[in-house]
C-alpha atoms as a PDB file:
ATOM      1  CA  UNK A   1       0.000   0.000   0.000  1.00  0.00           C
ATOM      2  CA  UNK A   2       1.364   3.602  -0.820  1.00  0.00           C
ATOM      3  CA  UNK A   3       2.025   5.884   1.890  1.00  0.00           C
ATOM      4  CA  UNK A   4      -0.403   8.621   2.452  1.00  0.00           C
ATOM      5  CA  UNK A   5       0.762  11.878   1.238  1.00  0.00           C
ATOM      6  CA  UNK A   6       0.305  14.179   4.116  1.00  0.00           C
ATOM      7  CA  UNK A   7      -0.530  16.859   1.571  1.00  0.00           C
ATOM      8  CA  UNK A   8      -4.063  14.678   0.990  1.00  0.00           C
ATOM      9  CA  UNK A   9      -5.523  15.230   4.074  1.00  0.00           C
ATOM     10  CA  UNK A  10      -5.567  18.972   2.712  1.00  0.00           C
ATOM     11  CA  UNK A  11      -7.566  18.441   0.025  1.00  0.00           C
ATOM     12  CA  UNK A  12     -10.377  21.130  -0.910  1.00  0.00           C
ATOM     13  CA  UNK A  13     -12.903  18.951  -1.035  1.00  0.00           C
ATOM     14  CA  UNK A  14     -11.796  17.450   2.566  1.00  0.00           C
ATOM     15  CA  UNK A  15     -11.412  20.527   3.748  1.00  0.00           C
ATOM     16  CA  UNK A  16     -15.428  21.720   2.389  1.00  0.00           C
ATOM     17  CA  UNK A  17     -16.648  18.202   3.546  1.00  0.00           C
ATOM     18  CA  UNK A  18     -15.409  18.698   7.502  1.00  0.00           C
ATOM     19  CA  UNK A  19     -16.196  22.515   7.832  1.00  0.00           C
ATOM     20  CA  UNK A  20     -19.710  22.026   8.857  1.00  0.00           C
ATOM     21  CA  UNK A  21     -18.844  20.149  11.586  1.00  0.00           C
ATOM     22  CA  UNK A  22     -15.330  22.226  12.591  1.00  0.00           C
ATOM     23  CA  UNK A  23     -17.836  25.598  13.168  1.00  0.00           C
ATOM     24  CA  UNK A  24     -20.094  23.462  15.245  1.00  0.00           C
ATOM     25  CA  UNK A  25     -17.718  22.308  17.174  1.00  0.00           C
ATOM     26  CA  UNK A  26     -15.634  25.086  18.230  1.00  0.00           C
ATOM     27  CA  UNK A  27     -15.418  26.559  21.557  1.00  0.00           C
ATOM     28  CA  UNK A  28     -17.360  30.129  21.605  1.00  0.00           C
ATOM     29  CA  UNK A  29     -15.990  31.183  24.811  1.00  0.00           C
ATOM     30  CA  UNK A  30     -12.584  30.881  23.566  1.00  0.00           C
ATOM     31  CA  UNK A  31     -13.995  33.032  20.302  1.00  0.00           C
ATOM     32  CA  UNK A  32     -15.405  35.609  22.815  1.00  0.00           C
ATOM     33  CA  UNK A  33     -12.027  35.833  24.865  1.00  0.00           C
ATOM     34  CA  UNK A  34      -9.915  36.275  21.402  1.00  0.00           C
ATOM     35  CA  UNK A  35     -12.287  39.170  21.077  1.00  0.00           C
ATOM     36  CA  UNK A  36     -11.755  41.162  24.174  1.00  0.00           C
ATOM     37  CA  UNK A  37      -7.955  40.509  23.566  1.00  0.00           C
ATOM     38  CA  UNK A  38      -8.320  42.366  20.519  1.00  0.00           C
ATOM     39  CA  UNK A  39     -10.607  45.150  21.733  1.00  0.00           C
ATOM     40  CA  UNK A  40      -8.093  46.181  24.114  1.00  0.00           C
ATOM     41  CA  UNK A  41      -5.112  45.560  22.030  1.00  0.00           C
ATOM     42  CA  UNK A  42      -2.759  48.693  21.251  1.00  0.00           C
ATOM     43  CA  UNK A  43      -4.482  50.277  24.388  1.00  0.00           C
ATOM     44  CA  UNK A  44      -8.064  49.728  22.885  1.00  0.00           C
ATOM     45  CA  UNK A  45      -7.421  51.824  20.074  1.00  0.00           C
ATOM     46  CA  UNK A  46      -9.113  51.053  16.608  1.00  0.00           C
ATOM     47  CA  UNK A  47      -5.837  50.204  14.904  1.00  0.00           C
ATOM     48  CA  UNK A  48      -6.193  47.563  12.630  1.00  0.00           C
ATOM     49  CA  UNK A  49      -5.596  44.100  13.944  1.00  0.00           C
ATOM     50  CA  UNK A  50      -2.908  41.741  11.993  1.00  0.00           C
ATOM     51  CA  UNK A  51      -4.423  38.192  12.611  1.00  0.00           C
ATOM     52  CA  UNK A  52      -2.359  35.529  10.973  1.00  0.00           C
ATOM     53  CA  UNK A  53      -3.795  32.070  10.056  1.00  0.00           C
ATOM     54  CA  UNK A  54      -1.526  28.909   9.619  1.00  0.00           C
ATOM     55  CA  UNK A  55      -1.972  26.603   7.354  1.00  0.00           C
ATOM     56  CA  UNK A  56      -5.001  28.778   6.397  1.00  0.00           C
ATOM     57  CA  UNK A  57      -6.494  26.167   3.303  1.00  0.00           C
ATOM     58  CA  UNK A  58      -9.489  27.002   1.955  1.00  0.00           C
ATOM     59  CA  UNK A  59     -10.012  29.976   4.647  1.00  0.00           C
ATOM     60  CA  UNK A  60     -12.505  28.181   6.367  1.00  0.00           C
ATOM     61  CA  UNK A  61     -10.880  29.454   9.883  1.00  0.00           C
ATOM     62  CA  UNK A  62     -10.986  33.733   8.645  1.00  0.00           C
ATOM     63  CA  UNK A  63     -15.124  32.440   7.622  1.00  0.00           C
ATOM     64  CA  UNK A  64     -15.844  31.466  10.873  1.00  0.00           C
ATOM     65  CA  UNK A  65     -13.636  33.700  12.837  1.00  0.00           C
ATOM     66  CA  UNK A  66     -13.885  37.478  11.281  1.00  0.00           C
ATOM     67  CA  UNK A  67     -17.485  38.121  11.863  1.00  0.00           C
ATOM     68  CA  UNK A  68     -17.240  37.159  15.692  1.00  0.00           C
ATOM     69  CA  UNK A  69     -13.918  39.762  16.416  1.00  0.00           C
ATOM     70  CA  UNK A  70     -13.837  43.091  16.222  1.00  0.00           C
ATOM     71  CA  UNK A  71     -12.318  45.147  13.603  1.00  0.00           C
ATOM     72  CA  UNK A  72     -10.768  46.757  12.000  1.00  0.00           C
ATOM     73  CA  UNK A  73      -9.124  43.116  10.730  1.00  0.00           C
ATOM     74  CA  UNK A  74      -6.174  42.246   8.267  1.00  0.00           C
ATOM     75  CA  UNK A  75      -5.767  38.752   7.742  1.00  0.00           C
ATOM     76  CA  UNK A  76      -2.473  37.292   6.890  1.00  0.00           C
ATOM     77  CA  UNK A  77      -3.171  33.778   5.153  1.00  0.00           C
ATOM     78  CA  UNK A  78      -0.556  31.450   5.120  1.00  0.00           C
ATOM     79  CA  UNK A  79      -0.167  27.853   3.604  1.00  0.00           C
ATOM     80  CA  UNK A  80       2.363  26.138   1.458  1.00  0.00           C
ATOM     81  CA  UNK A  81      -0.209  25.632  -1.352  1.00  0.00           C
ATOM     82  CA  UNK A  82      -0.972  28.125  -3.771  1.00  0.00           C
ATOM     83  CA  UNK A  83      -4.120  26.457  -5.085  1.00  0.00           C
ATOM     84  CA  UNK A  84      -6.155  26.282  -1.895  1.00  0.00           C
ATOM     85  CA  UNK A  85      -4.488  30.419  -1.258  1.00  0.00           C
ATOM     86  CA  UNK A  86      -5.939  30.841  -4.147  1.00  0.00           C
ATOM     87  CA  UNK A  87      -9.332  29.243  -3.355  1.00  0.00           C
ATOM     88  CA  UNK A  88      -9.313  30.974   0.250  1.00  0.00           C
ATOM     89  CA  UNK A  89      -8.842  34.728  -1.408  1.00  0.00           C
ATOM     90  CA  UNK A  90     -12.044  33.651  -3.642  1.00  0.00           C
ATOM     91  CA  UNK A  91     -14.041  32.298  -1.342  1.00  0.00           C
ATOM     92  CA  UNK A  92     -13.472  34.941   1.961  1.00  0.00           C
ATOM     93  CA  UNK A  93     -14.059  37.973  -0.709  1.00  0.00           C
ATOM     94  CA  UNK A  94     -16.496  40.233   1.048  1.00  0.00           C
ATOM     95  CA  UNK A  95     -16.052  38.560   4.417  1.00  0.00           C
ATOM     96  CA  UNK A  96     -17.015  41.114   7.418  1.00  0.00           C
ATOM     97  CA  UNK A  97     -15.674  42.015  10.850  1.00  0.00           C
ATOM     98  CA  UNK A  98     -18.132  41.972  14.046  1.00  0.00           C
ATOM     99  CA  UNK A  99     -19.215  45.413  13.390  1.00  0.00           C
ATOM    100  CA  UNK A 100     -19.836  44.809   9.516  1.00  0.00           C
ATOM    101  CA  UNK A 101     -16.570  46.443   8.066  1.00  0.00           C
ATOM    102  CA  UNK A 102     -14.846  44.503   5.286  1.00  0.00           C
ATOM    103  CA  UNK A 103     -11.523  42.932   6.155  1.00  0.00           C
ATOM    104  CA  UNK A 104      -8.395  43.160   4.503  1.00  0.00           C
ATOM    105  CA  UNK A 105      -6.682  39.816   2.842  1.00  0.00           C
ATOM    106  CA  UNK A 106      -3.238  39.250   2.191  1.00  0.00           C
ATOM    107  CA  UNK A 107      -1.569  36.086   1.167  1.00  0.00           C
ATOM    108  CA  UNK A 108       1.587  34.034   1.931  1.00  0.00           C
ATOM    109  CA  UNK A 109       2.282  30.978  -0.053  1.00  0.00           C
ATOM    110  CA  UNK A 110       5.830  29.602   2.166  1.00  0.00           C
ATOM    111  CA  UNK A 111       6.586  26.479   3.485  1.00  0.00           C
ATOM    112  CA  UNK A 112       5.514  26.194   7.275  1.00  0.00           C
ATOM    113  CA  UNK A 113       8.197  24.277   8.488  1.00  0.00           C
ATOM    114  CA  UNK A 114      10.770  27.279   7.776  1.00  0.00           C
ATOM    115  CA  UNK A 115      12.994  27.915  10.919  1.00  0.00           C
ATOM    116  CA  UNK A 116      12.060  31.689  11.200  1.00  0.00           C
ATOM    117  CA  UNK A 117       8.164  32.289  11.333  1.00  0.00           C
ATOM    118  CA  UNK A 118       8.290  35.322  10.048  1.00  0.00           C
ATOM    119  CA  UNK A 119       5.061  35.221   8.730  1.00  0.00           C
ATOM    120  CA  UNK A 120       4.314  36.429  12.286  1.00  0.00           C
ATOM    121  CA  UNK A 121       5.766  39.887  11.903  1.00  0.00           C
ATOM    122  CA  UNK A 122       3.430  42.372  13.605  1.00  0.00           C
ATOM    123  CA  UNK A 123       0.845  40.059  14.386  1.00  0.00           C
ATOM    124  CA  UNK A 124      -2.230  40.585  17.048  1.00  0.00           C
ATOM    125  CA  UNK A 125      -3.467  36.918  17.404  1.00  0.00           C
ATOM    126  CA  UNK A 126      -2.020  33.981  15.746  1.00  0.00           C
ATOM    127  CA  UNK A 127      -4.526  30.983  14.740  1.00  0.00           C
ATOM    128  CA  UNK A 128      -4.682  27.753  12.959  1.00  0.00           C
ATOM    129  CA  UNK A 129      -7.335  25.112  12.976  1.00  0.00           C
ATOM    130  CA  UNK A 130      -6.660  21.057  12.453  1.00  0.00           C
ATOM    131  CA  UNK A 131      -3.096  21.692  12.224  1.00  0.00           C
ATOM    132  CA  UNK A 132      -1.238  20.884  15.384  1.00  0.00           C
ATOM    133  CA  UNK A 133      -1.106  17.569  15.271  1.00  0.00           C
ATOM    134  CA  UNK A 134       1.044  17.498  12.126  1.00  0.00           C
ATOM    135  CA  UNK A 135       3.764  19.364  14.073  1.00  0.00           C
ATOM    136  CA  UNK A 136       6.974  18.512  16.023  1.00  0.00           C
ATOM    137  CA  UNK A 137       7.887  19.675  19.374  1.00  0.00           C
ATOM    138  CA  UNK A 138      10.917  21.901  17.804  1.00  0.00           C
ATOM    139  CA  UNK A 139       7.902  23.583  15.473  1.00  0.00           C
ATOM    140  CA  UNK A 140       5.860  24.159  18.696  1.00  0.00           C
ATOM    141  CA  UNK A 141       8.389  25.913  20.452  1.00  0.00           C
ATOM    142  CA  UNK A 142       9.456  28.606  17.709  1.00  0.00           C
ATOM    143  CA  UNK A 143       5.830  29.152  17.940  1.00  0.00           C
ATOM    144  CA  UNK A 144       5.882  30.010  21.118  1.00  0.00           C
ATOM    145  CA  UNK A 145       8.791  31.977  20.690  1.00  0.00           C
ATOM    146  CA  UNK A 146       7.773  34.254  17.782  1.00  0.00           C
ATOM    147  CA  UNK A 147       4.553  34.826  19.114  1.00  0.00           C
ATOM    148  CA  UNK A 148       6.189  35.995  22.896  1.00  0.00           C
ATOM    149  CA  UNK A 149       8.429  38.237  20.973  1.00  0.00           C
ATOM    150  CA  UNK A 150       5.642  39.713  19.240  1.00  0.00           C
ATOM    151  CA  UNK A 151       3.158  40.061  22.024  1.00  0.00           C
ATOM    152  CA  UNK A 152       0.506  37.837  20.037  1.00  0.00           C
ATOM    153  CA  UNK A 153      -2.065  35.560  21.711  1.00  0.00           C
ATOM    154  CA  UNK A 154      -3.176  32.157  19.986  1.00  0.00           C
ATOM    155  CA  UNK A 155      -6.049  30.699  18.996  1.00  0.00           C
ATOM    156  CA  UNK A 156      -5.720  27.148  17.790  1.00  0.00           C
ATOM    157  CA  UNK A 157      -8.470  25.327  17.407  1.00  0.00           C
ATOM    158  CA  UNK A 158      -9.534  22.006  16.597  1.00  0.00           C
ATOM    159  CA  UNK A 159      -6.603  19.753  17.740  1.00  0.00           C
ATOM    160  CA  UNK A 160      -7.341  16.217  17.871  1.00  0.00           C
ATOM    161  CA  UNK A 161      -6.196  15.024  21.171  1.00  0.00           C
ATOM    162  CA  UNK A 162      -7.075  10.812  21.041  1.00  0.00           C
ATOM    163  CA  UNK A 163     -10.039  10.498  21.889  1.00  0.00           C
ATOM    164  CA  UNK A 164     -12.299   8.742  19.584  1.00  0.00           C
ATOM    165  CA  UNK A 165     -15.864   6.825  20.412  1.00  0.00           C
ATOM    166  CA  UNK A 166     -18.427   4.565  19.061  1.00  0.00           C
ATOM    167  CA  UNK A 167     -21.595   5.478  21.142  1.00  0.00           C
ATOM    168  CA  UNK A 168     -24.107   2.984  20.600  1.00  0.00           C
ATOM    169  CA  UNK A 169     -27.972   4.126  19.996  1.00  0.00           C
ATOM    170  CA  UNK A 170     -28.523   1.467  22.285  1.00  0.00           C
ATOM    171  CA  UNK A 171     -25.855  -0.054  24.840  1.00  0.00           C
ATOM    172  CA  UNK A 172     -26.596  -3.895  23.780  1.00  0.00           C
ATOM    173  CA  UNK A 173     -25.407  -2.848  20.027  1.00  0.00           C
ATOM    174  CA  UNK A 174     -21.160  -3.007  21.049  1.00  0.00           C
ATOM    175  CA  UNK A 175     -19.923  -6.378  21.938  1.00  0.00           C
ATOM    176  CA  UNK A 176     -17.103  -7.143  23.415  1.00  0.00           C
ATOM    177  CA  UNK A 177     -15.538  -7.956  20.121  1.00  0.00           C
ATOM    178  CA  UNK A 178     -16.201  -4.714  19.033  1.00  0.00           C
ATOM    179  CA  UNK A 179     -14.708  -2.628  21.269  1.00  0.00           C
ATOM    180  CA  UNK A 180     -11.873  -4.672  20.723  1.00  0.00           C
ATOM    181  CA  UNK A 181     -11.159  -4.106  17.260  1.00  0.00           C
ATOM    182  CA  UNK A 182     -11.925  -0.682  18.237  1.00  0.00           C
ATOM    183  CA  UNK A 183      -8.981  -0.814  20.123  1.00  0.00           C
ATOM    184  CA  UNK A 184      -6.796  -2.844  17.881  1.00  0.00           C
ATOM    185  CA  UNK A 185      -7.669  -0.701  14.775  1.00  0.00           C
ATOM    186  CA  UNK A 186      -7.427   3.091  17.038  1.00  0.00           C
ATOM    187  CA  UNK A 187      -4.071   1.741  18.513  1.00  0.00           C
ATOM    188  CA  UNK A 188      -2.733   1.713  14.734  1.00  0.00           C
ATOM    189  CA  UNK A 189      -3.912   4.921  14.144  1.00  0.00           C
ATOM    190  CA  UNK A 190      -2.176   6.695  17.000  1.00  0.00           C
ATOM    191  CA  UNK A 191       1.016   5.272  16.157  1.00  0.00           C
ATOM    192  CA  UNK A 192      -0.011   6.781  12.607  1.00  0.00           C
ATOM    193  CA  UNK A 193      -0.146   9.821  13.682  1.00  0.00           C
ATOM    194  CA  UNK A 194       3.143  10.122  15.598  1.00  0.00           C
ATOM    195  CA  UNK A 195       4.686   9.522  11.831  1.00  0.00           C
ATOM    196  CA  UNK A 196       6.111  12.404   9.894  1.00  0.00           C
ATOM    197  CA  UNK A 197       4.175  14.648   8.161  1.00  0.00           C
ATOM    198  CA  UNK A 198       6.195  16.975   6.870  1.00  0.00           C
ATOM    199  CA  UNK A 199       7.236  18.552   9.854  1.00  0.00           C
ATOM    200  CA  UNK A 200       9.331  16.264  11.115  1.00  0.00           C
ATOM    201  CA  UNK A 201       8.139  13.905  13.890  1.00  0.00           C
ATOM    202  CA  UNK A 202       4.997  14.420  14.497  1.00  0.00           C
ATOM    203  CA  UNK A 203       3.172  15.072  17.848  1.00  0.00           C
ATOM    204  CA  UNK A 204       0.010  13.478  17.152  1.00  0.00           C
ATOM    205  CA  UNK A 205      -2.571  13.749  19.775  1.00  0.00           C
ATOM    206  CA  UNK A 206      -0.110  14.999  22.421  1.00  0.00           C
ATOM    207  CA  UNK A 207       0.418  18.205  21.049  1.00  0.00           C
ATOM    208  CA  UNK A 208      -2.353  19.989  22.995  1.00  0.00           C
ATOM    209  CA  UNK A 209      -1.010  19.068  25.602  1.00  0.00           C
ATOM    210  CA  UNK A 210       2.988  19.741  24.322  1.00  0.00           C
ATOM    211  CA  UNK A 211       1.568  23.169  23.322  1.00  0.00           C
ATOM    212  CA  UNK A 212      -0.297  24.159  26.944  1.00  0.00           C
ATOM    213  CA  UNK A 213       2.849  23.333  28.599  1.00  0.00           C
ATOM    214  CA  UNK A 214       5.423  25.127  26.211  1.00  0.00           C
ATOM    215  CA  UNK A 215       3.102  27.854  26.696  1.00  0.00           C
ATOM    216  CA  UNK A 216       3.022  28.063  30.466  1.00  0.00           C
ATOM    217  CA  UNK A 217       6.740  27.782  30.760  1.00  0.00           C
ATOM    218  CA  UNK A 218       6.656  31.242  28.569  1.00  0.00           C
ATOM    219  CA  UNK A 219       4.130  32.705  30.737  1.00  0.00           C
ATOM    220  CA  UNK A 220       1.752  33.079  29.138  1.00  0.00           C
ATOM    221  CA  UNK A 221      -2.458  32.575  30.939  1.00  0.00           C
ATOM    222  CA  UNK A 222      -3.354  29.373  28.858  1.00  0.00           C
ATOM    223  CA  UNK A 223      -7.568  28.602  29.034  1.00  0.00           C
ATOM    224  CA  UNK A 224      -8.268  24.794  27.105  1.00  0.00           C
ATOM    225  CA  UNK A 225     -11.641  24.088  26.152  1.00  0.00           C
ATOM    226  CA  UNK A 226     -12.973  20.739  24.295  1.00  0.00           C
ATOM    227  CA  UNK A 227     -14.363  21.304  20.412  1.00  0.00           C
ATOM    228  CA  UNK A 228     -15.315  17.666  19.769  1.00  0.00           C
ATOM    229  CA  UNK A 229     -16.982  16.483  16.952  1.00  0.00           C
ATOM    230  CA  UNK A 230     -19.838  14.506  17.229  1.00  0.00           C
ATOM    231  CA  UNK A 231     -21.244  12.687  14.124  1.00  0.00           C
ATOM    232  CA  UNK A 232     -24.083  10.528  13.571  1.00  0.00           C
ATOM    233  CA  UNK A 233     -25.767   9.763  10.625  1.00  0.00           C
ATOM    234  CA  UNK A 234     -26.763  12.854   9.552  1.00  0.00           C
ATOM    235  CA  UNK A 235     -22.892  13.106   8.921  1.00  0.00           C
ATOM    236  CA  UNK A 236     -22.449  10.548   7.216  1.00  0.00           C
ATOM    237  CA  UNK A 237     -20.135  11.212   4.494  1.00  0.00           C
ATOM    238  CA  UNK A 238     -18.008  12.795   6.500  1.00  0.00           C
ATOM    239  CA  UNK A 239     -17.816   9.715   8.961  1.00  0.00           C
ATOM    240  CA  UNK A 240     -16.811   7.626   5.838  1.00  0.00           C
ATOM    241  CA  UNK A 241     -14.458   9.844   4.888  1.00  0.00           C
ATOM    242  CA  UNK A 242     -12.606   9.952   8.041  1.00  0.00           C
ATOM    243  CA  UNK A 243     -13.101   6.206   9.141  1.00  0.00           C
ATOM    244  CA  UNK A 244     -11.669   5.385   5.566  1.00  0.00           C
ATOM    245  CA  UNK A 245      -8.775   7.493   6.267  1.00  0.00           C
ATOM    246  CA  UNK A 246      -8.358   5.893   9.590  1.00  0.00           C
ATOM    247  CA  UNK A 247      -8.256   2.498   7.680  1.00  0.00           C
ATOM    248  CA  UNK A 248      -5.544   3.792   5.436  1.00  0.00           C
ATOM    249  CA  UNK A 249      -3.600   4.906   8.157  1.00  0.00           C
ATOM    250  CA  UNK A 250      -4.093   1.852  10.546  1.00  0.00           C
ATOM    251  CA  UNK A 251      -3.591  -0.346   7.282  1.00  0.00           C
ATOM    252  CA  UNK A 252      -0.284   1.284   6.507  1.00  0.00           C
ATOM    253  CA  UNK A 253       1.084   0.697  10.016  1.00  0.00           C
ATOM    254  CA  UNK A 254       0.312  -2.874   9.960  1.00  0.00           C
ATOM    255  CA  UNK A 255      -0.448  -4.283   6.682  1.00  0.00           C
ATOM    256  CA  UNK A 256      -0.682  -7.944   7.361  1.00  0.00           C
ATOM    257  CA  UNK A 257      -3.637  -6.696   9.069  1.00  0.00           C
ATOM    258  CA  UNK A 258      -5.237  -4.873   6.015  1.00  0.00           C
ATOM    259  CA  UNK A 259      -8.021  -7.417   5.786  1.00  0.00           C
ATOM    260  CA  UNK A 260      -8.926  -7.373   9.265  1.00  0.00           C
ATOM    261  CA  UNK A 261      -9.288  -3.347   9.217  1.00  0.00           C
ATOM    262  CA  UNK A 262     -10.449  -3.107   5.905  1.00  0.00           C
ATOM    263  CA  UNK A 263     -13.655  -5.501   7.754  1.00  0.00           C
ATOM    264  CA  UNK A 264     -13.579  -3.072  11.027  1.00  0.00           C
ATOM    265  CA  UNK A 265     -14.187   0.076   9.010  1.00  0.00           C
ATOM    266  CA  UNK A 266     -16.812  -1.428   6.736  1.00  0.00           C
ATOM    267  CA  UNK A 267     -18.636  -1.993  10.186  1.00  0.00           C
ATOM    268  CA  UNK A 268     -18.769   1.302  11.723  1.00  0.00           C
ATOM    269  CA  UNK A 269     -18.936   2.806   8.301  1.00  0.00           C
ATOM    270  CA  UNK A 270     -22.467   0.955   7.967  1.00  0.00           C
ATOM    271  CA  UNK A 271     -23.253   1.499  11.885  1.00  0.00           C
ATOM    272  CA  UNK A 272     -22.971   5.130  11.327  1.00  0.00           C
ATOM    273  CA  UNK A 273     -24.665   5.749   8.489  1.00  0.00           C
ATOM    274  CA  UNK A 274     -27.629   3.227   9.662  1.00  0.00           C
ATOM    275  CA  UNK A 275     -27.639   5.413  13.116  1.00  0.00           C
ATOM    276  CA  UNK A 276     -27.029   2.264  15.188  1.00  0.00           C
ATOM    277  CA  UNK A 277     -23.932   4.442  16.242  1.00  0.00           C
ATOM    278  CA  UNK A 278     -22.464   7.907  16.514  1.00  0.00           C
ATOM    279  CA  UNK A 279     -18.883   8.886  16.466  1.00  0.00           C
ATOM    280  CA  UNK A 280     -17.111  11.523  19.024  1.00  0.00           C
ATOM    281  CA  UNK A 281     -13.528  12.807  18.238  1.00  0.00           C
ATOM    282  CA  UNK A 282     -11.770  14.295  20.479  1.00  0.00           C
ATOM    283  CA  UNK A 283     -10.702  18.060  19.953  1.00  0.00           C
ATOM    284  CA  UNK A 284      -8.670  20.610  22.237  1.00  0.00           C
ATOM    285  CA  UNK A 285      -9.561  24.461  21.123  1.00  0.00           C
ATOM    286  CA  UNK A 286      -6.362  26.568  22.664  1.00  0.00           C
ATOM    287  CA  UNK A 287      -6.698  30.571  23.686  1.00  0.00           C
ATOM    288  CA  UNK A 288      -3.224  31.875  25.360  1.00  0.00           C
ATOM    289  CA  UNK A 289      -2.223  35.619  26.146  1.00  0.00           C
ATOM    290  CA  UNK A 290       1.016  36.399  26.500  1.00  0.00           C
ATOM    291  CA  UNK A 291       2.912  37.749  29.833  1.00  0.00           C
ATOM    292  CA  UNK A 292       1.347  41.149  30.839  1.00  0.00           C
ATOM    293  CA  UNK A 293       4.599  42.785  31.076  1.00  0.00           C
ATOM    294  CA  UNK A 294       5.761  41.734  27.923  1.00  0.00           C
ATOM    295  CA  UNK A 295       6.925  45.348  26.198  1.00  0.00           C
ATOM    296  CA  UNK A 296       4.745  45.064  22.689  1.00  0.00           C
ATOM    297  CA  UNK A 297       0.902  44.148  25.178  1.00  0.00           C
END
């Protein structure tokens, strides 16, 4: 079986299939804190705010994000591909701030993994969504770094964190056996994840939790919130989708197994979309502000 290209699971129409269920997910609280941040940014004054979004895709993030923070907003949109830049510019055209003022695009095609974010110049809040998984702890902490020496806060939301269950409609539907090919086929897929995806080794679902500490050892006030997704039938394309890419990714890591996981996934697949079962993945939403003496707050 060929290796999954990491650059697949950025797909445009992956990332149009999931959005629906990323901006019901997320973590308003978190939102409404990024806001008040930015209201009383550059001593409340009505400069405009640099927000820069990593790994930015199809600009789903700057469509669910501008209209809930104040303005006035420039968004800096970063990715490495130049398609789905192009796509995001298109399809955030006319996009609004809280109070209804248009915001201002600008767009960096780069490679993410560069040593220097300097991307970051200037910038009021940092954010990415579905992205810190794919990163290594050396990635995380110039991060941290840039943002501290620019006085930024972050927003990154939607960070899968391991947690992933089958909740029956009705408890006598899971077996025994089922849960444990539940196990057998999830316990591939974490070591997936921990595989490189272009950013070296990657954290998998222990970056949340890499990030939060990096964070605190910076100083700056960290607040973690859950943004799980929680799909039943009514999602069921999406399910397949991502229970076909779990089989990919389980089958890869073990392939004398392939037959045996191929079997699992065509289960849940059909246990989802018959509603016999729902499916909850774990996500970690992330707001930090950095230390209140830093010279650029």
């Amino acid at each position: 079986m060929n290796e999954i290209d990491p650059h697949a699971l950025f797909t445009a129409d992956w990332l149009s299939l999931r959005e629906p269920a990323d901006h019901a997910a997320r973590e308003q609280q978190l939102n409404d804190a990024a806001a008040q941040w930015l209201k009383t940014r550059h001593n409340g004054e009505s400069a405009e705010r640099l927000i820069v979004d990593l790994g930015c895709g199809r600009g789903s993030n700057l469509r669910y994000l501008a209209p809930r923070l104040p303005g006035p907003q420039r968004w800096r949109l970063v990715d490495h591909d130049a398609d789905l830049l192009d796509q995001a510019g298109r399809s955030c055209q006319g996009q609004r701030d809280a109070e209804g003022q248009a915001i201002v695009i600008e767009r960096v095609a780069t490679d993410l993994r560069a040593p220097a974010l300097r991307y970051l110049d200037y910038a009021d809040l940092v954010t990415a969504a579905a992205l810190l998984d794919l990163v290594d702890t050396g990635w995380i902490e110039r991060l941290v770094a840039d943002c501290l020496g620019q006085g930024a806060a972050l927003l990154l939301a939607l960070s899968v964190d391991g947690r992933i269950d089958f909740i029956p409609a009705a408890p006598a539907q899971d077996s025994g056996d089922a849960l444990a090919e539940d196990g057998f086929v999830l316990g591939l897929l974490a070591e997936h994840q921990r595989r490189d995806k272009g950013f070296g080794g990657a954290l998998g679902t222990d970056a949340p939790a890499v990030l939060v500490d990096k964070l605190g050892h910076a100083g700056f006030v960290v607040d973690t919130r859950p943004s799980d997704w929680q799909l039943g039938a009514e999602h069921a394309r999406l399910a397949a989708a991502l229970i076909d890419g779990w089989r990919q990714a389980a089958s890869q890591q073990q392939p004398a197994a392939t037959q045996r996981i191929d079997a699992w996934a065509t289960r849940r697949t059909a246990d989802i979309a018959s509603g016999r079962h729902s499916v909850v993945v774990g996500h970690q939403d992330i707001f930090a502000t950095p230390p209140a003496h830093h010279p650029s707050t």
